[in-house]
C-alpha atoms as a PDB file:
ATOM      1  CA  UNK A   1     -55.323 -22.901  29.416  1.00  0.00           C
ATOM      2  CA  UNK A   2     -54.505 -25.490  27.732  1.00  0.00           C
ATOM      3  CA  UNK A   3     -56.903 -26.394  24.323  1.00  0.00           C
ATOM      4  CA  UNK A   4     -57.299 -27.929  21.265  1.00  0.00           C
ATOM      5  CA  UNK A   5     -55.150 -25.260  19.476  1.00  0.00           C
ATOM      6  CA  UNK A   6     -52.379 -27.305  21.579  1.00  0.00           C
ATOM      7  CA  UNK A   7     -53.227 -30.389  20.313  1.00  0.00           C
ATOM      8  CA  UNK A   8     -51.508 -30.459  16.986  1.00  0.00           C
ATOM      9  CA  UNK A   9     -48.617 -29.490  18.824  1.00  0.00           C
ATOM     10  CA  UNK A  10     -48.115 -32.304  20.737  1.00  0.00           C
ATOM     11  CA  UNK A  11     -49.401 -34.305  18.085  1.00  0.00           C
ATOM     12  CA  UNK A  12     -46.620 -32.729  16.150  1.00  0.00           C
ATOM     13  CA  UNK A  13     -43.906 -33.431  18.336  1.00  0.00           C
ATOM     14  CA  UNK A  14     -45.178 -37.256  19.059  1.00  0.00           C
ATOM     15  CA  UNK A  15     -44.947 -38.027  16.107  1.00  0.00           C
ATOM     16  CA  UNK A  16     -41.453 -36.762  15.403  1.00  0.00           C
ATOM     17  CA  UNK A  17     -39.780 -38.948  18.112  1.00  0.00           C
ATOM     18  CA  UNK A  18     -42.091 -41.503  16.711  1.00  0.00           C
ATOM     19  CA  UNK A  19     -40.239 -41.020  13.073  1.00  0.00           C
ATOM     20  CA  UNK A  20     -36.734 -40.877  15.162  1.00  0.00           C
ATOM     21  CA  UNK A  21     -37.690 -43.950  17.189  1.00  0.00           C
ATOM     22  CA  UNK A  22     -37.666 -45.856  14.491  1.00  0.00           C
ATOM     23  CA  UNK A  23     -34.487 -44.996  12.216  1.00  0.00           C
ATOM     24  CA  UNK A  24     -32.350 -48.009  12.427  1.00  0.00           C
ATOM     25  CA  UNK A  25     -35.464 -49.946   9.957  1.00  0.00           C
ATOM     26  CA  UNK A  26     -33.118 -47.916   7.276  1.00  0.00           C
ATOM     27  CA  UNK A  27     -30.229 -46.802   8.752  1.00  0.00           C
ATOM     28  CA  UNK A  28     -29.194 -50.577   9.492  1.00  0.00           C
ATOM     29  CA  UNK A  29     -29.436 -51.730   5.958  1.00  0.00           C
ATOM     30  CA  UNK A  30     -26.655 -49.106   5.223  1.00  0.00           C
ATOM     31  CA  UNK A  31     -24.444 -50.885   7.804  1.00  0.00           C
ATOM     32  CA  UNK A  32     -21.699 -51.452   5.370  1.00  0.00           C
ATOM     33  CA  UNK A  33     -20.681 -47.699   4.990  1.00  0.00           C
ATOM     34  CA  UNK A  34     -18.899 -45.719   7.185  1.00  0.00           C
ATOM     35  CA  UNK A  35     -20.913 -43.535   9.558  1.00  0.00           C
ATOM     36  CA  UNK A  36     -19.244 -39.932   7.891  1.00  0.00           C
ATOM     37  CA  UNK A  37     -20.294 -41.136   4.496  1.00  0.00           C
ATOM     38  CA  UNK A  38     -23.958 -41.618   5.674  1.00  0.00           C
ATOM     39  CA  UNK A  39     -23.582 -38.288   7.374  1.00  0.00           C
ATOM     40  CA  UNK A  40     -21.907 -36.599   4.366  1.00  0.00           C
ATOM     41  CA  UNK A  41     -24.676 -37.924   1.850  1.00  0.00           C
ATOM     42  CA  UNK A  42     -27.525 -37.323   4.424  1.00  0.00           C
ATOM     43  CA  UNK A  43     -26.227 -33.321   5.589  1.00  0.00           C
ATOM     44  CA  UNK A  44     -25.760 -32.566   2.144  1.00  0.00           C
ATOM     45  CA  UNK A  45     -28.637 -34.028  -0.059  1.00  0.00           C
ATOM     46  CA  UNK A  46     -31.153 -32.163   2.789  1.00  0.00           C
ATOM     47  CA  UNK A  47     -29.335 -28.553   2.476  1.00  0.00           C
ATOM     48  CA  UNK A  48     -29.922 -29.074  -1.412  1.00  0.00           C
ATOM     49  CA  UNK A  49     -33.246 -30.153  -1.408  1.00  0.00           C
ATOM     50  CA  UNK A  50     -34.560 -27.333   1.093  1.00  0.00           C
ATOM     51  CA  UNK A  51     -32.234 -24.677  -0.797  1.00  0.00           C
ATOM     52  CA  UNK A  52     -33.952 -25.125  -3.711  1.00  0.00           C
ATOM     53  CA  UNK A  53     -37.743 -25.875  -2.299  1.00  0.00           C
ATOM     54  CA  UNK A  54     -36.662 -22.053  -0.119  1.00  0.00           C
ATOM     55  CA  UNK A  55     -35.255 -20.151  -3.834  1.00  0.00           C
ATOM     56  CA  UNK A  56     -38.007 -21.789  -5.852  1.00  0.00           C
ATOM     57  CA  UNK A  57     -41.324 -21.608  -3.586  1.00  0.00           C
ATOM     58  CA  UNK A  58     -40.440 -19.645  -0.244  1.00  0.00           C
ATOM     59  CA  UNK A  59     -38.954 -15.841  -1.938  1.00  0.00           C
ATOM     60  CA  UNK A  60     -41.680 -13.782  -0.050  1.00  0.00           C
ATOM     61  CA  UNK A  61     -40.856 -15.781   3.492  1.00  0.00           C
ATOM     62  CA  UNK A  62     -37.613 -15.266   2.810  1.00  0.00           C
ATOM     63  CA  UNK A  63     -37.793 -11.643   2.690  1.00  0.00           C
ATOM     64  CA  UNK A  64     -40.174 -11.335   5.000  1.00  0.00           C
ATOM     65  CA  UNK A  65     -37.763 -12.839   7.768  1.00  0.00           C
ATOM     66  CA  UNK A  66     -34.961 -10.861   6.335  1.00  0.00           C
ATOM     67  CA  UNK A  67     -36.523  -7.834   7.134  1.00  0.00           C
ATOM     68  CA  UNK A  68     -37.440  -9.148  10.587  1.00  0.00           C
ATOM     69  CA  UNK A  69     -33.835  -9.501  11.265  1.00  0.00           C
ATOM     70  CA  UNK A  70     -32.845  -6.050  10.736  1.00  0.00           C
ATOM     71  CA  UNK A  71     -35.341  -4.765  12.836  1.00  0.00           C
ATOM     72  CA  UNK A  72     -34.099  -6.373  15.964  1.00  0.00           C
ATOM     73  CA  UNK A  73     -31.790  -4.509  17.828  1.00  0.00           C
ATOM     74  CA  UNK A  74     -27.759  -5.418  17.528  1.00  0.00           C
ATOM     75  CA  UNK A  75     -27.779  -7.625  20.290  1.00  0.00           C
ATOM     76  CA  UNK A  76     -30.783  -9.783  19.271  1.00  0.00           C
ATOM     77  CA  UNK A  77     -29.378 -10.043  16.117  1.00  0.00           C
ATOM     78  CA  UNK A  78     -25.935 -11.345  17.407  1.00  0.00           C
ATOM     79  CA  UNK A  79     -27.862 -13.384  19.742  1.00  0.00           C
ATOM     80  CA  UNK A  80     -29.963 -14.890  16.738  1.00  0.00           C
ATOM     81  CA  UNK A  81     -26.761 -16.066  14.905  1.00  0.00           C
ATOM     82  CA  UNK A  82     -25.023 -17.646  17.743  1.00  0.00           C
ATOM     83  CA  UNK A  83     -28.592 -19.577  18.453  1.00  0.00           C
ATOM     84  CA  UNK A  84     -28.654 -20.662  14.827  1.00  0.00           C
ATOM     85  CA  UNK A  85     -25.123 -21.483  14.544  1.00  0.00           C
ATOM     86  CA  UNK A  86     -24.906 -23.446  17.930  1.00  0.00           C
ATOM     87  CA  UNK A  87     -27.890 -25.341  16.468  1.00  0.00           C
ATOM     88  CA  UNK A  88     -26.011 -26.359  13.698  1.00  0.00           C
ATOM     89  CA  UNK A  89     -23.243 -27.555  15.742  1.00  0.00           C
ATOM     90  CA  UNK A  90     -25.261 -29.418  18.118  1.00  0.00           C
ATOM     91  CA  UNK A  91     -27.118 -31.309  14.985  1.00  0.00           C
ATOM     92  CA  UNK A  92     -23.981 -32.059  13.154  1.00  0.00           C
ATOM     93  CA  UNK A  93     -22.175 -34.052  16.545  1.00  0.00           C
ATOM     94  CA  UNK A  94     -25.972 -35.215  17.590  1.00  0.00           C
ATOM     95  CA  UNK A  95     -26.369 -36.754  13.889  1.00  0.00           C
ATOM     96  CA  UNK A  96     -22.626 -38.231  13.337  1.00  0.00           C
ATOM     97  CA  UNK A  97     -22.802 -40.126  16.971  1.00  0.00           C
ATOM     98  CA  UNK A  98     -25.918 -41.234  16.467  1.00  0.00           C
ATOM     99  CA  UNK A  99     -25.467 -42.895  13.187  1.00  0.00           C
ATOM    100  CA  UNK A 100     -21.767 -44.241  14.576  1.00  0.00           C
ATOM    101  CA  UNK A 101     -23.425 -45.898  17.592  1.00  0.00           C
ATOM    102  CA  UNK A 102     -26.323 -47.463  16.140  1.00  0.00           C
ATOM    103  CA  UNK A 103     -24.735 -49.122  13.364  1.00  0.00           C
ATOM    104  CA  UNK A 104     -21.311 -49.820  15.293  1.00  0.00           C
ATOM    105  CA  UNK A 105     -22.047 -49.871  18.985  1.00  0.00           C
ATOM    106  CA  UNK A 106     -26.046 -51.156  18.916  1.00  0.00           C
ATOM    107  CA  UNK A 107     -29.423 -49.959  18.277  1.00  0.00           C
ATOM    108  CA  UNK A 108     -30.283 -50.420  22.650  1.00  0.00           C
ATOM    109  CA  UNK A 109     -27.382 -48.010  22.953  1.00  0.00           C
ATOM    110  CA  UNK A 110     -29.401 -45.268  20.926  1.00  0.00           C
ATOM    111  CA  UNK A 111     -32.066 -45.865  22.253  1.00  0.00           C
ATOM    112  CA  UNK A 112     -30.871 -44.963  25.783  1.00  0.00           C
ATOM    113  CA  UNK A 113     -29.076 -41.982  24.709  1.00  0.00           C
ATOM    114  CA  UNK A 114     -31.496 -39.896  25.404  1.00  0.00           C
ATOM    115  CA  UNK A 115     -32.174 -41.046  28.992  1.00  0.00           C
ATOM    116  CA  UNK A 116     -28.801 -41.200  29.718  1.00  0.00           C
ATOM    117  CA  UNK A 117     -28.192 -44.350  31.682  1.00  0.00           C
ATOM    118  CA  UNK A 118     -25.271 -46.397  32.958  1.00  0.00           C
ATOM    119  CA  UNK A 119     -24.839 -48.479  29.447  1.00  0.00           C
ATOM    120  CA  UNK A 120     -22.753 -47.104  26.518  1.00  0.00           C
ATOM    121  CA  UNK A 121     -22.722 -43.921  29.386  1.00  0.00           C
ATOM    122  CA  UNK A 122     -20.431 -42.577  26.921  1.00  0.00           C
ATOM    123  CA  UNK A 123     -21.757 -42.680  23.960  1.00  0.00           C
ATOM    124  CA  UNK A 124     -25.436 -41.914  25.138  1.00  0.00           C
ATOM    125  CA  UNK A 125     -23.863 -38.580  26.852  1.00  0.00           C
ATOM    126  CA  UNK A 126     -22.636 -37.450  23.617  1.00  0.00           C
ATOM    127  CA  UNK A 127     -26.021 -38.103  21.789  1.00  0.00           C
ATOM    128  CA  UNK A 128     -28.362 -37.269  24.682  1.00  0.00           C
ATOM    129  CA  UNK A 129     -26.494 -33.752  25.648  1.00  0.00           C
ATOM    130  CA  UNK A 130     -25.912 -32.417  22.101  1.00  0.00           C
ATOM    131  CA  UNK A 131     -29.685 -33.164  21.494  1.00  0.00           C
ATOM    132  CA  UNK A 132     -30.701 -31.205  24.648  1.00  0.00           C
ATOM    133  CA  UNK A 133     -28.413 -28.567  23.737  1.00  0.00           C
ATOM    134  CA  UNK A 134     -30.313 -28.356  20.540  1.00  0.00           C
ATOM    135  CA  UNK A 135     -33.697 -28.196  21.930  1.00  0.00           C
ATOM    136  CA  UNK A 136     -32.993 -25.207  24.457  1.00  0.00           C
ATOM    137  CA  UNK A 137     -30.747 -23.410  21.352  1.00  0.00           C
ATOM    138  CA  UNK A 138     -34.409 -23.962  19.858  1.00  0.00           C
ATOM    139  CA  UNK A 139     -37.046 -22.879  22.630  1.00  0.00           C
ATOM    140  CA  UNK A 140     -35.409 -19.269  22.401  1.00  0.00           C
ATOM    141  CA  UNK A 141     -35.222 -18.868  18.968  1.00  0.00           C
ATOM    142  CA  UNK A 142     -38.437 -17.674  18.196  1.00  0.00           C
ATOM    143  CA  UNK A 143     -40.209 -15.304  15.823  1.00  0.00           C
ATOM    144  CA  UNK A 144     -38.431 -16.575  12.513  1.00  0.00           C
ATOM    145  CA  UNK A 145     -40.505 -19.296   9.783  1.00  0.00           C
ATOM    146  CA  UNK A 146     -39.866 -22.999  11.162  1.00  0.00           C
ATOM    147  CA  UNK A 147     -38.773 -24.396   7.581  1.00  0.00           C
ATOM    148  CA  UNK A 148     -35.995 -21.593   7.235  1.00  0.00           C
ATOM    149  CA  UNK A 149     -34.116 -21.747   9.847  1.00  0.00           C
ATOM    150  CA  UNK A 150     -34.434 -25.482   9.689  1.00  0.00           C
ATOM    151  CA  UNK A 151     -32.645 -24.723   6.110  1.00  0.00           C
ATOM    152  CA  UNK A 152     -30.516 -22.597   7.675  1.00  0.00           C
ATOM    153  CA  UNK A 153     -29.382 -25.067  10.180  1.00  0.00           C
ATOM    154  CA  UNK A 154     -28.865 -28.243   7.685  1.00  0.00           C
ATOM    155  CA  UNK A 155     -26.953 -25.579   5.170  1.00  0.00           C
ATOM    156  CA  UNK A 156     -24.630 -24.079   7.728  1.00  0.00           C
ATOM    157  CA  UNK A 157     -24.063 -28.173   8.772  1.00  0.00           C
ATOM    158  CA  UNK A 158     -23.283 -28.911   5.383  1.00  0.00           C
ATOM    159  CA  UNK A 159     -20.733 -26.349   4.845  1.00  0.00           C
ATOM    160  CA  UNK A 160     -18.789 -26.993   8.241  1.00  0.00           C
ATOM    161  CA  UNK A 161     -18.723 -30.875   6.362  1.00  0.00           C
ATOM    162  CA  UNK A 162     -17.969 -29.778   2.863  1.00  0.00           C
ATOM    163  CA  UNK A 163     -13.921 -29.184   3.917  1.00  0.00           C
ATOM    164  CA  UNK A 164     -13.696 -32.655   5.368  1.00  0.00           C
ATOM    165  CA  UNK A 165     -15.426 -34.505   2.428  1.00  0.00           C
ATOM    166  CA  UNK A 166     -12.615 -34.395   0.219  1.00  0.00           C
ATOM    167  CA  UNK A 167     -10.431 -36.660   3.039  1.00  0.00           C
ATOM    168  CA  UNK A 168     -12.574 -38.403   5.220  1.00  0.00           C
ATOM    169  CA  UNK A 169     -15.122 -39.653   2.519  1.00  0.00           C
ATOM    170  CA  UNK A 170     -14.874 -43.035   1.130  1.00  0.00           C
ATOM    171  CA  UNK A 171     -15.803 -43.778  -2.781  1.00  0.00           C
ATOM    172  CA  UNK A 172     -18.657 -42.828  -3.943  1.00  0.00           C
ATOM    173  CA  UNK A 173     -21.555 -45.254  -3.744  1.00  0.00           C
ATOM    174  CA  UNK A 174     -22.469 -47.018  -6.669  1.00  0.00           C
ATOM    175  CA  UNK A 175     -25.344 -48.797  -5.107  1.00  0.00           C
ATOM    176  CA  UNK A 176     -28.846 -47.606  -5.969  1.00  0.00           C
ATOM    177  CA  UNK A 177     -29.974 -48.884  -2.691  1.00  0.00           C
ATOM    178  CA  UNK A 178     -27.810 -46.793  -0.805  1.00  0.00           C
ATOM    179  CA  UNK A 179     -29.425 -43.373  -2.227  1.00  0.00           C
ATOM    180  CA  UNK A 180     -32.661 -44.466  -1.331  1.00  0.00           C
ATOM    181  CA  UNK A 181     -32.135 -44.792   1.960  1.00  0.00           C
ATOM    182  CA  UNK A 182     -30.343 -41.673   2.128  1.00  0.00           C
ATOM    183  CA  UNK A 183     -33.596 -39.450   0.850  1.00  0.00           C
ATOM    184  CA  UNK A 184     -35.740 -41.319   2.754  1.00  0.00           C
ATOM    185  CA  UNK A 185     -33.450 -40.437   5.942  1.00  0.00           C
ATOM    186  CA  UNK A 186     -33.208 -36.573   4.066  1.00  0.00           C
ATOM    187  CA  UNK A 187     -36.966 -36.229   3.683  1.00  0.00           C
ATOM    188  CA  UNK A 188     -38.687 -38.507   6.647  1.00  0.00           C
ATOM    189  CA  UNK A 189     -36.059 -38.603   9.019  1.00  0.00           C
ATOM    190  CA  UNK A 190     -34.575 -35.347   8.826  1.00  0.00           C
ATOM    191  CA  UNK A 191     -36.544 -32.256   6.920  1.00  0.00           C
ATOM    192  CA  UNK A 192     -40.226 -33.801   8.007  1.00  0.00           C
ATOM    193  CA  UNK A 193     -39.415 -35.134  11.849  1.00  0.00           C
ATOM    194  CA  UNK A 194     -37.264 -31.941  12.682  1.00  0.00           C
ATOM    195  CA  UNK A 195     -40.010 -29.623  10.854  1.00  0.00           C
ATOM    196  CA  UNK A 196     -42.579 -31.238  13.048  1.00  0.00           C
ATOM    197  CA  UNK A 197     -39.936 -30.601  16.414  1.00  0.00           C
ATOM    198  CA  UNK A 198     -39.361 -27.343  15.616  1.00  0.00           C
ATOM    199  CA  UNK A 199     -43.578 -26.765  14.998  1.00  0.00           C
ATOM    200  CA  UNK A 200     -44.203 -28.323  18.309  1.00  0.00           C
ATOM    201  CA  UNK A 201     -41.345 -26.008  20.431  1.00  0.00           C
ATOM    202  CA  UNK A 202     -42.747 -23.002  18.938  1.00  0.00           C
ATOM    203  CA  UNK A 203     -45.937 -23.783  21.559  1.00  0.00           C
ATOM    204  CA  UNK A 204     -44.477 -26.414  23.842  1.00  0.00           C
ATOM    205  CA  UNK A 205     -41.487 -25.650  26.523  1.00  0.00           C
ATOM    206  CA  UNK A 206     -38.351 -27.209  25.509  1.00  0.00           C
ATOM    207  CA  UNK A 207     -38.691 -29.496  28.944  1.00  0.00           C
ATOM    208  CA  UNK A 208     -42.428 -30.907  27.699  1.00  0.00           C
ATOM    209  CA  UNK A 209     -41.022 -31.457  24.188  1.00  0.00           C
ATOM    210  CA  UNK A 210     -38.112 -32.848  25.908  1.00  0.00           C
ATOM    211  CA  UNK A 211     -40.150 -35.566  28.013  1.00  0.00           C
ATOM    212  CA  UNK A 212     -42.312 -36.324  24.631  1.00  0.00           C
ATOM    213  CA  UNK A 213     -39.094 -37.341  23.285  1.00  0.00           C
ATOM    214  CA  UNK A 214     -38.672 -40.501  25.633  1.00  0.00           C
ATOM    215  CA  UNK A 215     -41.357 -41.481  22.778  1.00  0.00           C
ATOM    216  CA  UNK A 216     -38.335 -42.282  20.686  1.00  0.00           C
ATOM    217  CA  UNK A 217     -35.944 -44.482  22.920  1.00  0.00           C
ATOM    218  CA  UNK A 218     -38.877 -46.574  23.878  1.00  0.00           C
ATOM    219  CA  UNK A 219     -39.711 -47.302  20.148  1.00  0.00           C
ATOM    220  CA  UNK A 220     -36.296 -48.270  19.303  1.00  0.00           C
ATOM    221  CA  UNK A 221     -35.798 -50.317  22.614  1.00  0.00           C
ATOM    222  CA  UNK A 222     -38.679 -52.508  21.275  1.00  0.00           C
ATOM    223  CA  UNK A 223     -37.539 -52.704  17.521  1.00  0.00           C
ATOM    224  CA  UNK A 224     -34.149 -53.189  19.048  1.00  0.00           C
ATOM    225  CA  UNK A 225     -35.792 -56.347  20.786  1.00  0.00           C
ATOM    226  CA  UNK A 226     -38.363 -57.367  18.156  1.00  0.00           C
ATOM    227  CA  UNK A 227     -36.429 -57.003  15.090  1.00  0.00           C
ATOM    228  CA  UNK A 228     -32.920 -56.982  16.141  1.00  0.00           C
ATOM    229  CA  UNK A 229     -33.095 -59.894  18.738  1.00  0.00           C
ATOM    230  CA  UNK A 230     -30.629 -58.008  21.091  1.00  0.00           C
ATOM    231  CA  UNK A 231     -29.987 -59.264  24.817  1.00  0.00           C
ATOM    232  CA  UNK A 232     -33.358 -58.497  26.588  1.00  0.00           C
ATOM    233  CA  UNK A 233     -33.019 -57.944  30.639  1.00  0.00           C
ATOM    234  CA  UNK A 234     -35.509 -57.487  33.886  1.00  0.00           C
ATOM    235  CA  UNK A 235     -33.707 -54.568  34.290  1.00  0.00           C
ATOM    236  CA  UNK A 236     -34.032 -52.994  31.227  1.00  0.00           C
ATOM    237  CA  UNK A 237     -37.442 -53.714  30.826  1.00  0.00           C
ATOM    238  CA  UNK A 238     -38.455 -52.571  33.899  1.00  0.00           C
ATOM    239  CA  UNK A 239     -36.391 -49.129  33.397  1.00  0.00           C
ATOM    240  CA  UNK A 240     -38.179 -48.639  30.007  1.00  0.00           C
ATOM    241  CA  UNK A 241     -41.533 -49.056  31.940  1.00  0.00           C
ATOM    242  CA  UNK A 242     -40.710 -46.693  34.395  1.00  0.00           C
ATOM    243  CA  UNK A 243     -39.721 -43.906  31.827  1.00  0.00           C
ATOM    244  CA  UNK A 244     -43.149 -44.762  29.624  1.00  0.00           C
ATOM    245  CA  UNK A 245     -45.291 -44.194  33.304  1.00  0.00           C
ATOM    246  CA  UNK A 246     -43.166 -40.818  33.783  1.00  0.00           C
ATOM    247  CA  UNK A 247     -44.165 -39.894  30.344  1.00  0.00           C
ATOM    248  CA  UNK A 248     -47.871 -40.244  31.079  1.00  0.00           C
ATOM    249  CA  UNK A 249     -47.407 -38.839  34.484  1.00  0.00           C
ATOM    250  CA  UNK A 250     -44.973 -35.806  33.398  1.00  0.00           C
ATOM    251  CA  UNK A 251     -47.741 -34.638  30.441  1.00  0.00           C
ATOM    252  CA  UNK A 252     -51.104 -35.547  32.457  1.00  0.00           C
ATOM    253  CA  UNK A 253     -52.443 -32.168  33.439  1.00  0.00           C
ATOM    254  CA  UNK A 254     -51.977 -31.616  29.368  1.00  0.00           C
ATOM    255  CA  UNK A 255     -53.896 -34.619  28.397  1.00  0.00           C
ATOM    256  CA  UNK A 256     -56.921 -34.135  31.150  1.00  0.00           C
ATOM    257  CA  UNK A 257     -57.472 -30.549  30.088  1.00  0.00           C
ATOM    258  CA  UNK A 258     -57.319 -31.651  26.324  1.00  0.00           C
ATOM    259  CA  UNK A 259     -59.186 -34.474  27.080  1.00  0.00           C
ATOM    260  CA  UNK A 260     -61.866 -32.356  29.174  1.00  0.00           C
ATOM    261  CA  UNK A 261     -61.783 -29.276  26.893  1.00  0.00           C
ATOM    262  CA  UNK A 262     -63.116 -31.978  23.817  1.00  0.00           C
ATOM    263  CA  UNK A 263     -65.664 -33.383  25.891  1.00  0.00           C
ATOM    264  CA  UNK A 264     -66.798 -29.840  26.547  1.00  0.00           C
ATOM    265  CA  UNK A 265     -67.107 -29.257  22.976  1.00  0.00           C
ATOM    266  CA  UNK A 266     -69.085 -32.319  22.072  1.00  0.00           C
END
């Protein structure tokens, strides 16, 4: 049954999409670089900030999931790295399109991604499925500390991108303003919002985390609107309302028994 224990889990995972929803208040302002650049700076600031936080602060976790590993049998381990690996994959193409559509394409197209609907179908496939792929990669890879194979993930990302640096990179950025945004994207947008996802799938199924998510594209459809002043149709407004209703309808069993399991306790 459903209880308060649960709580912070979907807490945890509402907020997340909340963070993600809404990204393009700083990853607009860095408009004027290229969308590998962004990704380059982004991938690789996060795998050296949770590198060193892991060496410096996490030794005992780290040996204590090391140890786990070899315990499994052969094919759970093998079945562990392909999880992990495919995770990194599916970030690295979820991160690059997203970036490349929202500050080349336009923040409504983002924000649809993740229903997958007839505009930008394209582009919103590539964002929306490598996403999915990520959080069923996710649901099944279980057992091992959140934050390290979160480091694992954004380090095996930013060695797949280290070879390409080198030619596809542009010169380095000499603006201070740029490197701001890129921590806050490292810390807020990345380490803390996919910490809190991978917290909330370790009690959630990857399909209610997955329906929490429609949190995000609703957040960035209005910020597209409100701050962005992008073309605003009946149609889209009334799709929008009919995701936000199948939200609240998808997770309402949850929120009675939470909400009936509090009133119990008062």
């Amino acid at each position: 049954m459903t209880n308060l224990n649960n709580l912070k889990y979907y807490l945890a995972a509402i907020l997340a999409f909340s963070i993600w929803g809404t990204f393009s208040l700083v990853l607009k302002p860095l408009q004027a670089y290229s969308s590998l650049d962004i990704l380059f700076y982004r991938v690789f600031s996060c795998a050296i900030l949770m590198s060193m936080i892991s060496i410096l602060f996490r030794q005992k976790i780290i040996r204590k999931n090391f140890e786990l590993f070899k315990s499994l049998p052969k094919k759970r381990q093998k079945e562990i790295i392909g999880l992990n690996i495919g995770a990194s994959i599916f970030l690295t193409v979820n991160w690059f399109s997203f970036i490349y559509v929202m500050n080349h394409i336009n923040v409504r197209a983002t924000s649809v991604a993740y229903l997958i609907c007839l505009i930008n179908m394209f582009y919103s496939g590539i964002i929306g499925l490598s996403y999915a792929c990520y959080l069923i990669s996710q649901n099944k890879n279980t057992g091992f500390d959140k934050f390290l194979m979160l480091n694992f993930h954004i380090l095996l990302s930013a060695i797949f991108l280290l070879p390409f640096y080198p030619y596809y990179s542009g010169p380095v950025p000499t603006q201070i303003d740029f490197y701001f945004y890129i921590e806050i994207i490292a810390i807020v947008y990345t380490i803390i919002a996919l910490f809190l996802n991978l917290y909330a799938l370790s009690r959630i199924s990857s399909s209610k985390v997955g329906m929490i998510l429609n949190v995000n594209p609703i957040i960035a459809f209005i910020l597209s609107v409100m701050v962005y002043h992008e073309p605003l149709g009946v149609i889209p407004v009334i799709s929008y309302s009919i995701i936000l209703i199948a939200v609240i309808i998808f997770n309402s069993d949850s929120w009675f028994k939470l909400a009936k399991y509090s009133l119990n306790r008062t």
